[in-house]
N, C-alpha and C. Protein backbone atom coordinates (compact mmCIF):
# COMPACT_ATOMS: atom_id res chain seq x y z
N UNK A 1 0.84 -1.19 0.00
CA UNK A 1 0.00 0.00 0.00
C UNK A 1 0.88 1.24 0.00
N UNK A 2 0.38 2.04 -0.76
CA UNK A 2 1.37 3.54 -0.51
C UNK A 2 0.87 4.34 0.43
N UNK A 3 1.73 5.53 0.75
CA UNK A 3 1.35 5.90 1.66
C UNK A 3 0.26 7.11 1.94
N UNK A 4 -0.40 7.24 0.76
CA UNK A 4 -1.74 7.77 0.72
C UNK A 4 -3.26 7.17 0.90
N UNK A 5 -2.89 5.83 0.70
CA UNK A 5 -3.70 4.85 1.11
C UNK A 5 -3.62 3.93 2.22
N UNK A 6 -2.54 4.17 3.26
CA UNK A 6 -2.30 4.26 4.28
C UNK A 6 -3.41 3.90 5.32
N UNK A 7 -3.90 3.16 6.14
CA UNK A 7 -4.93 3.23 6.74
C UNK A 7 -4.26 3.48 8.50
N UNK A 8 -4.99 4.32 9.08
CA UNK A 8 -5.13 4.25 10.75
C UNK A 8 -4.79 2.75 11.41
N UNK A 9 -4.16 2.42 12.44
CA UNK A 9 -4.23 1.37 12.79
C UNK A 9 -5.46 1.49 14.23
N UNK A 10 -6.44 0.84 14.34
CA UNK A 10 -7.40 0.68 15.05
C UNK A 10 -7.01 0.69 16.16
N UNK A 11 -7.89 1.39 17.38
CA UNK A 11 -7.27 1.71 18.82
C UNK A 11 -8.55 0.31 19.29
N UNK A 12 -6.90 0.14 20.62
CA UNK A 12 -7.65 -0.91 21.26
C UNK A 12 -9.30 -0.82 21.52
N UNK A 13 -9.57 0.81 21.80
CA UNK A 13 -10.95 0.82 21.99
C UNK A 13 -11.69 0.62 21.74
N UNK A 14 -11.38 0.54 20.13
CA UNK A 14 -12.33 0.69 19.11
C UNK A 14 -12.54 -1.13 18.71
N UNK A 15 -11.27 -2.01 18.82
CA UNK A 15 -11.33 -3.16 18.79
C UNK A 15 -11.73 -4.13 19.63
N UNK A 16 -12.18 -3.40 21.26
CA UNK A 16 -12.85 -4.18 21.78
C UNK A 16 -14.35 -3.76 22.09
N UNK A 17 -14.55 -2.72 21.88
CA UNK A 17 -15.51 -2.55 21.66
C UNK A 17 -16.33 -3.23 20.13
N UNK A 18 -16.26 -3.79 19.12
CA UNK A 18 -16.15 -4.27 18.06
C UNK A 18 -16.98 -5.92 18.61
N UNK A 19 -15.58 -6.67 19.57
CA UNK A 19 -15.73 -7.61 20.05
C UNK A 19 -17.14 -7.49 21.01
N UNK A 20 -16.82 -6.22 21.79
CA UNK A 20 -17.76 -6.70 22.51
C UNK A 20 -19.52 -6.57 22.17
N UNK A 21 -19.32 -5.63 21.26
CA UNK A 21 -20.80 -5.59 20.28
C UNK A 21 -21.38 -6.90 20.12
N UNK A 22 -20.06 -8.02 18.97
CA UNK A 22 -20.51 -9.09 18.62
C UNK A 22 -20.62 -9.87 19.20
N UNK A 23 -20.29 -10.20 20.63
CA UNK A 23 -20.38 -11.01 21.74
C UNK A 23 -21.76 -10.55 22.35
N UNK A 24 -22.25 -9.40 22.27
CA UNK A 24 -23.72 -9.10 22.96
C UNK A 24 -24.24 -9.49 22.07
N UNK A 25 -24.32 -8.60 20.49
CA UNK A 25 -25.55 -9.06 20.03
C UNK A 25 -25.83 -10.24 19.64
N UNK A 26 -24.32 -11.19 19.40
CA UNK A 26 -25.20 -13.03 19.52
C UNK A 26 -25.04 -13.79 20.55
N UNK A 27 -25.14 -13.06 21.78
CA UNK A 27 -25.32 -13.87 23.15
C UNK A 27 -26.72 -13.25 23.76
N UNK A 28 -27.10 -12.16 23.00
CA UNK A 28 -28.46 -11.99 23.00
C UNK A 28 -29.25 -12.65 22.60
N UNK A 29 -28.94 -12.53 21.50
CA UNK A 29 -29.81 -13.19 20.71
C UNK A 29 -30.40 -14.54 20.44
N UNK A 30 -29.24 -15.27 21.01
CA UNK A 30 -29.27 -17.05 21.55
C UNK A 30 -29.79 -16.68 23.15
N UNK A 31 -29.70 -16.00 23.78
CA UNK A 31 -30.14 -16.37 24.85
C UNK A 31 -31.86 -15.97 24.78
N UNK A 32 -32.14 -15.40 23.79
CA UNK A 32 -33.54 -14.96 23.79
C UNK A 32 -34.35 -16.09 22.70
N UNK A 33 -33.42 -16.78 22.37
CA UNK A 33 -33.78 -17.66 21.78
C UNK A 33 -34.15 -19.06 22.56
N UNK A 34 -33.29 -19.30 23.64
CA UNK A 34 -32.77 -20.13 24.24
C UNK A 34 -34.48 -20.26 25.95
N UNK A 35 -34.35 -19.08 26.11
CA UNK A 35 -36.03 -18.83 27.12
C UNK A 35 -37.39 -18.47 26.13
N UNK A 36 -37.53 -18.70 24.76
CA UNK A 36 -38.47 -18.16 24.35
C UNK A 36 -39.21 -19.93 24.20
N UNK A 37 -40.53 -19.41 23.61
CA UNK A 37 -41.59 -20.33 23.90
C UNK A 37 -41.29 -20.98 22.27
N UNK A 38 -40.66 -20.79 21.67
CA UNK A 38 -40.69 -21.46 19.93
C UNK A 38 -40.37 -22.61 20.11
N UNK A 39 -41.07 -23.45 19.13
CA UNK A 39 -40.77 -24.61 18.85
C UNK A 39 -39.30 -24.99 18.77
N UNK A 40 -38.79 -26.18 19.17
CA UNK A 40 -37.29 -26.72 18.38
C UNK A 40 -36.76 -25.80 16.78
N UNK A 41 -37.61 -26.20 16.23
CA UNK A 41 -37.13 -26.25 15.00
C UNK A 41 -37.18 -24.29 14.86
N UNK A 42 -38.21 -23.84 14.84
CA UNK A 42 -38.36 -22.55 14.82
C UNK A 42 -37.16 -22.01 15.75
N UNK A 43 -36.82 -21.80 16.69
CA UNK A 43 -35.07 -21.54 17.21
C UNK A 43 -34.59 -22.23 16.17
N UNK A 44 -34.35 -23.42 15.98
CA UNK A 44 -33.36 -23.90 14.82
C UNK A 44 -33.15 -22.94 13.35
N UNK A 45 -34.69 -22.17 13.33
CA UNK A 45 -34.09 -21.70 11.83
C UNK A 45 -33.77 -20.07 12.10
N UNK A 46 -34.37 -19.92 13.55
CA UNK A 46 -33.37 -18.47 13.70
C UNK A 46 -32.04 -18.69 14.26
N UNK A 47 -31.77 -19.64 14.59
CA UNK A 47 -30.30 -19.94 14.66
C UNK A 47 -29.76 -19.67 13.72
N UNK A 48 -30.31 -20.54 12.89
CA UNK A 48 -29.07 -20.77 11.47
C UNK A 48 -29.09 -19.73 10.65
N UNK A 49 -30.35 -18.72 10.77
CA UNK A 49 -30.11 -17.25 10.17
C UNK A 49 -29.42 -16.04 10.63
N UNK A 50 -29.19 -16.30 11.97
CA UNK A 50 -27.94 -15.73 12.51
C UNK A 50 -26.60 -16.53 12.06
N UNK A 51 -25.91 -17.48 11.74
CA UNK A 51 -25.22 -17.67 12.11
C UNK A 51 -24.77 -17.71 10.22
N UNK A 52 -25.83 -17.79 9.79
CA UNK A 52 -25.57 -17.36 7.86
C UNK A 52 -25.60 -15.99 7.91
N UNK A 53 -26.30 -15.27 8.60
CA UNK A 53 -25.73 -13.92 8.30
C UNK A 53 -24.89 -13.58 8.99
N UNK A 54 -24.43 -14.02 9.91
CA UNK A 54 -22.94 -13.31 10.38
C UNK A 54 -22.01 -14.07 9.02
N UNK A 55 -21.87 -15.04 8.87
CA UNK A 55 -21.03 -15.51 7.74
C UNK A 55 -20.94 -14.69 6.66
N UNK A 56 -22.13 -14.45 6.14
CA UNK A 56 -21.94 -13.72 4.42
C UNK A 56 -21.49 -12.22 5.32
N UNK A 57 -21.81 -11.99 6.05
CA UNK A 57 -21.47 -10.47 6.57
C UNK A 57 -20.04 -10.39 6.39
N UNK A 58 -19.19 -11.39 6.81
CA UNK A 58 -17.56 -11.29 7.12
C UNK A 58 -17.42 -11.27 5.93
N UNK A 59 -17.92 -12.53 5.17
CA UNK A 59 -17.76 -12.82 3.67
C UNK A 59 -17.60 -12.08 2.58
N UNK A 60 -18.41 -11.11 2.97
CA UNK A 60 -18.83 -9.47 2.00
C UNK A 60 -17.42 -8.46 2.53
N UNK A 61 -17.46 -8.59 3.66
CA UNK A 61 -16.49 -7.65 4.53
C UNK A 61 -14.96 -8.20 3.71
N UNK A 62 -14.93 -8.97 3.77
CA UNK A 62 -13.40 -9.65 3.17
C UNK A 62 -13.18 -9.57 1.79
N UNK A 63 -14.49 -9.73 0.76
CA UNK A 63 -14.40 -9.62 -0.23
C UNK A 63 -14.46 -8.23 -0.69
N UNK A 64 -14.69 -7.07 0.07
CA UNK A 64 -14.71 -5.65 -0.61
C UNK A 64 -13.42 -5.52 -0.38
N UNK A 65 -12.73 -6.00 1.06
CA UNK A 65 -11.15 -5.55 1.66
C UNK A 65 -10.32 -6.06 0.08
N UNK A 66 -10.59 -7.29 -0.09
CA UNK A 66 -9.56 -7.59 -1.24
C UNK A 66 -9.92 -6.95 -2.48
N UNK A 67 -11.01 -6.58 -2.43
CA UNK A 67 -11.40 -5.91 -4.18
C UNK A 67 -10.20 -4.26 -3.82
N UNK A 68 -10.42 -3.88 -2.68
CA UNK A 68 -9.49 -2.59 -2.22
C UNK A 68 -8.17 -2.85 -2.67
N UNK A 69 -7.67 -4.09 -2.43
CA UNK A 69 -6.19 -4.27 -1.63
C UNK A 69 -5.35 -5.05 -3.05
N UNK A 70 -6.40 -4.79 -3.76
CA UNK A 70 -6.31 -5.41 -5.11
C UNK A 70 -5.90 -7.22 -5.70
N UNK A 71 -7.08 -8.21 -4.56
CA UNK A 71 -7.01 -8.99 -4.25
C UNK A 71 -7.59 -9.56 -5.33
N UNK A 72 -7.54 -10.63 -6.41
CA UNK A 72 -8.51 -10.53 -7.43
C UNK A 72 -9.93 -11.42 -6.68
N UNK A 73 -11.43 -10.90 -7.60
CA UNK A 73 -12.29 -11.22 -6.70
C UNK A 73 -12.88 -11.42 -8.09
N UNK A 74 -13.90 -12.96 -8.12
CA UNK A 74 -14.70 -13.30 -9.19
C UNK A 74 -16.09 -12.00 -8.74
N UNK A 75 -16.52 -11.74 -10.17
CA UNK A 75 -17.78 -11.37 -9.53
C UNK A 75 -19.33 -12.11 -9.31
N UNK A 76 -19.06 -13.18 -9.70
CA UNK A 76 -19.74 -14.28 -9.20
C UNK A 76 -19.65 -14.57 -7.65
N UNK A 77 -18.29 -14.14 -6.99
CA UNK A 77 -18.28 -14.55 -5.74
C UNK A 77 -18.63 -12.98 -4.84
N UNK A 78 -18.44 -12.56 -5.08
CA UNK A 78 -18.51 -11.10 -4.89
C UNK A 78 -20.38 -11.02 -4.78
N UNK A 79 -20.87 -11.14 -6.12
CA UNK A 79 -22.41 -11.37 -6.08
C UNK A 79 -23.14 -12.18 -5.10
N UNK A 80 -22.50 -13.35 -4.88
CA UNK A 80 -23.11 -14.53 -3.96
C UNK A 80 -23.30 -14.02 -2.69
N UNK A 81 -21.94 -13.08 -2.50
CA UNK A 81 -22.01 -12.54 -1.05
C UNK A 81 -22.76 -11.54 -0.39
N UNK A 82 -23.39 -11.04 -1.72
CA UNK A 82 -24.32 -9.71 -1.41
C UNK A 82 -25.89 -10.18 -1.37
N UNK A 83 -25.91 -11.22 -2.50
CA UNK A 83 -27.15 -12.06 -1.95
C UNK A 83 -27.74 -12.80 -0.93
N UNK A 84 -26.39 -13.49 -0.28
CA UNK A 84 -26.50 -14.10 0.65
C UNK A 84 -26.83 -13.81 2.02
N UNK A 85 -26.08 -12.03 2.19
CA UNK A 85 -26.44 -11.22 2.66
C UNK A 85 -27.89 -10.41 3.16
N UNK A 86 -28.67 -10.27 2.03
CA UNK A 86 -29.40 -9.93 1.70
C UNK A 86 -30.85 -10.87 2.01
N UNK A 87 -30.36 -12.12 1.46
CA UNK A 87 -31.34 -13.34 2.36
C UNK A 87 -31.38 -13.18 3.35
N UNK A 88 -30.43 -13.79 4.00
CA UNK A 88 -30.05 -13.48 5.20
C UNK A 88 -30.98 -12.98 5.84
N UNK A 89 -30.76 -11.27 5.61
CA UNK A 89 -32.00 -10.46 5.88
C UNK A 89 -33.36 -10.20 5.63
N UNK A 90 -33.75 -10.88 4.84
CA UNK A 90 -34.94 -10.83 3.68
C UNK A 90 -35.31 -12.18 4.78
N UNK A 91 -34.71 -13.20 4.72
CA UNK A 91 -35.43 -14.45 5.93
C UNK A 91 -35.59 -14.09 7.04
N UNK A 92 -35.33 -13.44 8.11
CA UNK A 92 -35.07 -12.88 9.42
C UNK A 92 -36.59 -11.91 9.07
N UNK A 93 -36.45 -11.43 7.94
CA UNK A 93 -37.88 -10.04 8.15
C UNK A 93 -39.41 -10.96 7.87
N UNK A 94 -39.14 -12.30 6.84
CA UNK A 94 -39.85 -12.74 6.55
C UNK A 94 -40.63 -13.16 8.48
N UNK A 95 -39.48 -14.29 8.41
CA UNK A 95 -39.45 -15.22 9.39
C UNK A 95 -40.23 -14.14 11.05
N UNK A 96 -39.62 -12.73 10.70
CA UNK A 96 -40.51 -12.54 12.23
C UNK A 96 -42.30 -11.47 11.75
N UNK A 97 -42.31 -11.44 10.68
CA UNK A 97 -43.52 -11.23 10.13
C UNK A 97 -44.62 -12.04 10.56
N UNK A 98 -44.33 -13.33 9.92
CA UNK A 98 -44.64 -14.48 10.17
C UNK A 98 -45.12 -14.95 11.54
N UNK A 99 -44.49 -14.62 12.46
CA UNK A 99 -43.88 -15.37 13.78
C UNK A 99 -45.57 -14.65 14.38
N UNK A 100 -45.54 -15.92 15.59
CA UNK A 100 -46.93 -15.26 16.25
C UNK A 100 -46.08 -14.83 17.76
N UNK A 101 -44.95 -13.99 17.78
CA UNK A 101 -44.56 -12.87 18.55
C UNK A 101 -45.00 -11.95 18.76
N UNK A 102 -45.11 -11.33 20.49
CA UNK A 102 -44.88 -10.16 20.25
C UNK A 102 -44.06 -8.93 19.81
N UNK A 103 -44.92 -7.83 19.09
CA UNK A 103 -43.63 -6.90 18.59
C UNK A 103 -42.58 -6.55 19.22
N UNK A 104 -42.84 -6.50 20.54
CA UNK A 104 -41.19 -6.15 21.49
C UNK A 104 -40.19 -7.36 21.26
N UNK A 105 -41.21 -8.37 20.74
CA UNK A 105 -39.93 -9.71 20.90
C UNK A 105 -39.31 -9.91 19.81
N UNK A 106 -40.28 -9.35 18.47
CA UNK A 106 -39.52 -9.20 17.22
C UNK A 106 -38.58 -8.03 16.95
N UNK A 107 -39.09 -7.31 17.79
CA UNK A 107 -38.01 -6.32 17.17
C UNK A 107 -36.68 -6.44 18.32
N UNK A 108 -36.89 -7.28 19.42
CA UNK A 108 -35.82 -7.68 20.22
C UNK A 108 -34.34 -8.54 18.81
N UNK A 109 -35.30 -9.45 18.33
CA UNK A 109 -34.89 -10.39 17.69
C UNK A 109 -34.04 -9.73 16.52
N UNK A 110 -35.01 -8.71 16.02
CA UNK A 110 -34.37 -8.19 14.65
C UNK A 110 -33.00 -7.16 15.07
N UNK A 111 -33.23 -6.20 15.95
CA UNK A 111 -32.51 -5.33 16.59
C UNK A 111 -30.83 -6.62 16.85
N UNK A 112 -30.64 -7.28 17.58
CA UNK A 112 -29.67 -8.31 17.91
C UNK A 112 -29.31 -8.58 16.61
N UNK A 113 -30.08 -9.11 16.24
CA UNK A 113 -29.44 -9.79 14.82
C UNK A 113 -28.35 -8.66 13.85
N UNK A 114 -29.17 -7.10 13.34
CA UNK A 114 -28.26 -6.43 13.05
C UNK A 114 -27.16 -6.11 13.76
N UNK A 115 -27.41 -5.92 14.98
CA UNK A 115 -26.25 -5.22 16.04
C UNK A 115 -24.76 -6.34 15.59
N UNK A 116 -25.23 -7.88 15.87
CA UNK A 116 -24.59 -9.06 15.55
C UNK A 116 -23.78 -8.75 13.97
N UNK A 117 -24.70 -8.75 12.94
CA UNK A 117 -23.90 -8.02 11.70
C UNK A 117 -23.04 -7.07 11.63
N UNK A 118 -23.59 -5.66 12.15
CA UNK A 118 -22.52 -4.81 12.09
C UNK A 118 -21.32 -4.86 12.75
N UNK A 119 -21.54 -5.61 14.37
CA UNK A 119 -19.98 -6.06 15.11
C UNK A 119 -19.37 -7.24 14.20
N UNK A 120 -19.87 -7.66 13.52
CA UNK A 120 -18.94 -9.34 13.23
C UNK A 120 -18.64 -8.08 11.71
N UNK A 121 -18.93 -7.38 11.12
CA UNK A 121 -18.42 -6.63 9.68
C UNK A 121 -17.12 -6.24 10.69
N UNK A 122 -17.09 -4.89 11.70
CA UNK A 122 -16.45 -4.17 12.62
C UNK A 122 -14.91 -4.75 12.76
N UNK A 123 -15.66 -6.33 13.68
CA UNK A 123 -14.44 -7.45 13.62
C UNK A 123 -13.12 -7.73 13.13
N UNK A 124 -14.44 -8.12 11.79
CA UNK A 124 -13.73 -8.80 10.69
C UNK A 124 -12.11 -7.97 9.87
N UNK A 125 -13.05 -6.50 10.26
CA UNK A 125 -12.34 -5.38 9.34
C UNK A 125 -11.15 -5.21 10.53
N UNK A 126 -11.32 -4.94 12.06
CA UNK A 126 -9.99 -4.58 12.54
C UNK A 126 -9.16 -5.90 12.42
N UNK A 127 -9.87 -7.26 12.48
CA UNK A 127 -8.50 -8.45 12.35
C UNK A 127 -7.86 -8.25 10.80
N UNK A 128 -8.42 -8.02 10.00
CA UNK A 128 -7.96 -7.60 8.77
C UNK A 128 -6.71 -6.35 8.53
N UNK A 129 -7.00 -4.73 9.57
CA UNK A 129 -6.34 -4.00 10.03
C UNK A 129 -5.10 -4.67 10.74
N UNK A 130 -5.29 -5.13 11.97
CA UNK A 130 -4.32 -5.36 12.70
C UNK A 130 -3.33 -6.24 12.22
N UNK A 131 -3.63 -7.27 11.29
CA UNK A 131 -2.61 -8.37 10.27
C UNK A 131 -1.72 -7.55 9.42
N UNK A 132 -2.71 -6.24 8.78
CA UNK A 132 -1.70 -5.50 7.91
C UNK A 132 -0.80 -4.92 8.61
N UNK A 133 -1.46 -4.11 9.75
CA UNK A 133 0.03 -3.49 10.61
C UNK A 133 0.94 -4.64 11.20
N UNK A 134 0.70 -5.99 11.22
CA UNK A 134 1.61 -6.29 11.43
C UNK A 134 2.39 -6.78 10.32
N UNK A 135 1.86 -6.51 9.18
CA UNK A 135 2.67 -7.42 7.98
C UNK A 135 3.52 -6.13 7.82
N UNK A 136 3.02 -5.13 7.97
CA UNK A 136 3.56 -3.80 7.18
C UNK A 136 5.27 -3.70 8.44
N UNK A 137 4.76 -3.88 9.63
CA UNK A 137 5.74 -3.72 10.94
C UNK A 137 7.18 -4.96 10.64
N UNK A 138 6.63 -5.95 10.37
CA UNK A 138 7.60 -7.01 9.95
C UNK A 138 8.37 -6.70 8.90
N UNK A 139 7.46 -5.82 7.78
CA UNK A 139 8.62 -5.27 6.62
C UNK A 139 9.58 -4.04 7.13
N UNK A 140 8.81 -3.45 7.96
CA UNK A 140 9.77 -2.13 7.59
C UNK A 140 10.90 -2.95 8.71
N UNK A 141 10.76 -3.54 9.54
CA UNK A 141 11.89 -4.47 10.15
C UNK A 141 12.82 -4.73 9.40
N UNK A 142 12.48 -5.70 8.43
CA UNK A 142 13.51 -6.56 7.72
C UNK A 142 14.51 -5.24 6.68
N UNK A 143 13.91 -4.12 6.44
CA UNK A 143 14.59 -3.27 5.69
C UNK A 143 15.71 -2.42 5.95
């Protein structure tokens, strides 16, 4: 990277705070899952829509970092990730539409779930940060 494109290296604050977002909003969100009255399976499929959208979230997050960093990126894979994304979310809105919840409990549900996305994007991006400063720290070493 040159040094106009240079990025900030992330303050601890900002990196645990990051963590600790994504540690609330999916320990919320399983735990509200975990005392609620839903069937097995119904937790089962808001499980697994948390745990697909935190995935395509990083997924997306990693794949814009390398489209930046001039990583080559299919756009087939690039696409998948924005869809997947997008389900993701599109199932979660379906799924508590649907749901014979109350609104405080859906929007408990929906609220966590984003919070969960934007810390696991947050994450993704300072472990991504902190690897470069250290790749970048190891070079100017060896020079």
């Amino acid at each position: 990277m040159d040094s106009k494109s240079r990025l900030n290296r992330p303050t601890s604050a900002f990196v645990g705070a990051s963590w600790a977002a994504l540690v609330a909003g999916m320990a919320t969100y399983c735990l509200g899952l975990w005392n609620s009255t839903l069937q097995l399976n119904e937790k089962g499929y808001y499980f697994t829509l948390l745990m697909y959208g935190l995935f395509s979230a990083v997924s997306l997050q990693k794949t814009v970092r390398d489209k930046l960093e001039g990583v080559p990126v299919t756009g087939i894979y690039f696409g998948l990730c924005w869809l997947s994304l997008g389900l993701s979310i599109l199932l979660l809105a379906v799924g508590l539409w649907n749901a014979t919840l109350a609104s405080s409990e859906k929007g408990f549900y929906a609220m966590a779930f984003v919070l969960s996305l934007f810390a696991a994007v947050a994450a993704q991006k300072n472990v991504r940060d902190l690897a470069l400063f250290k790749e970048e720290g190891v070079q100017q070493e060896a020079q």
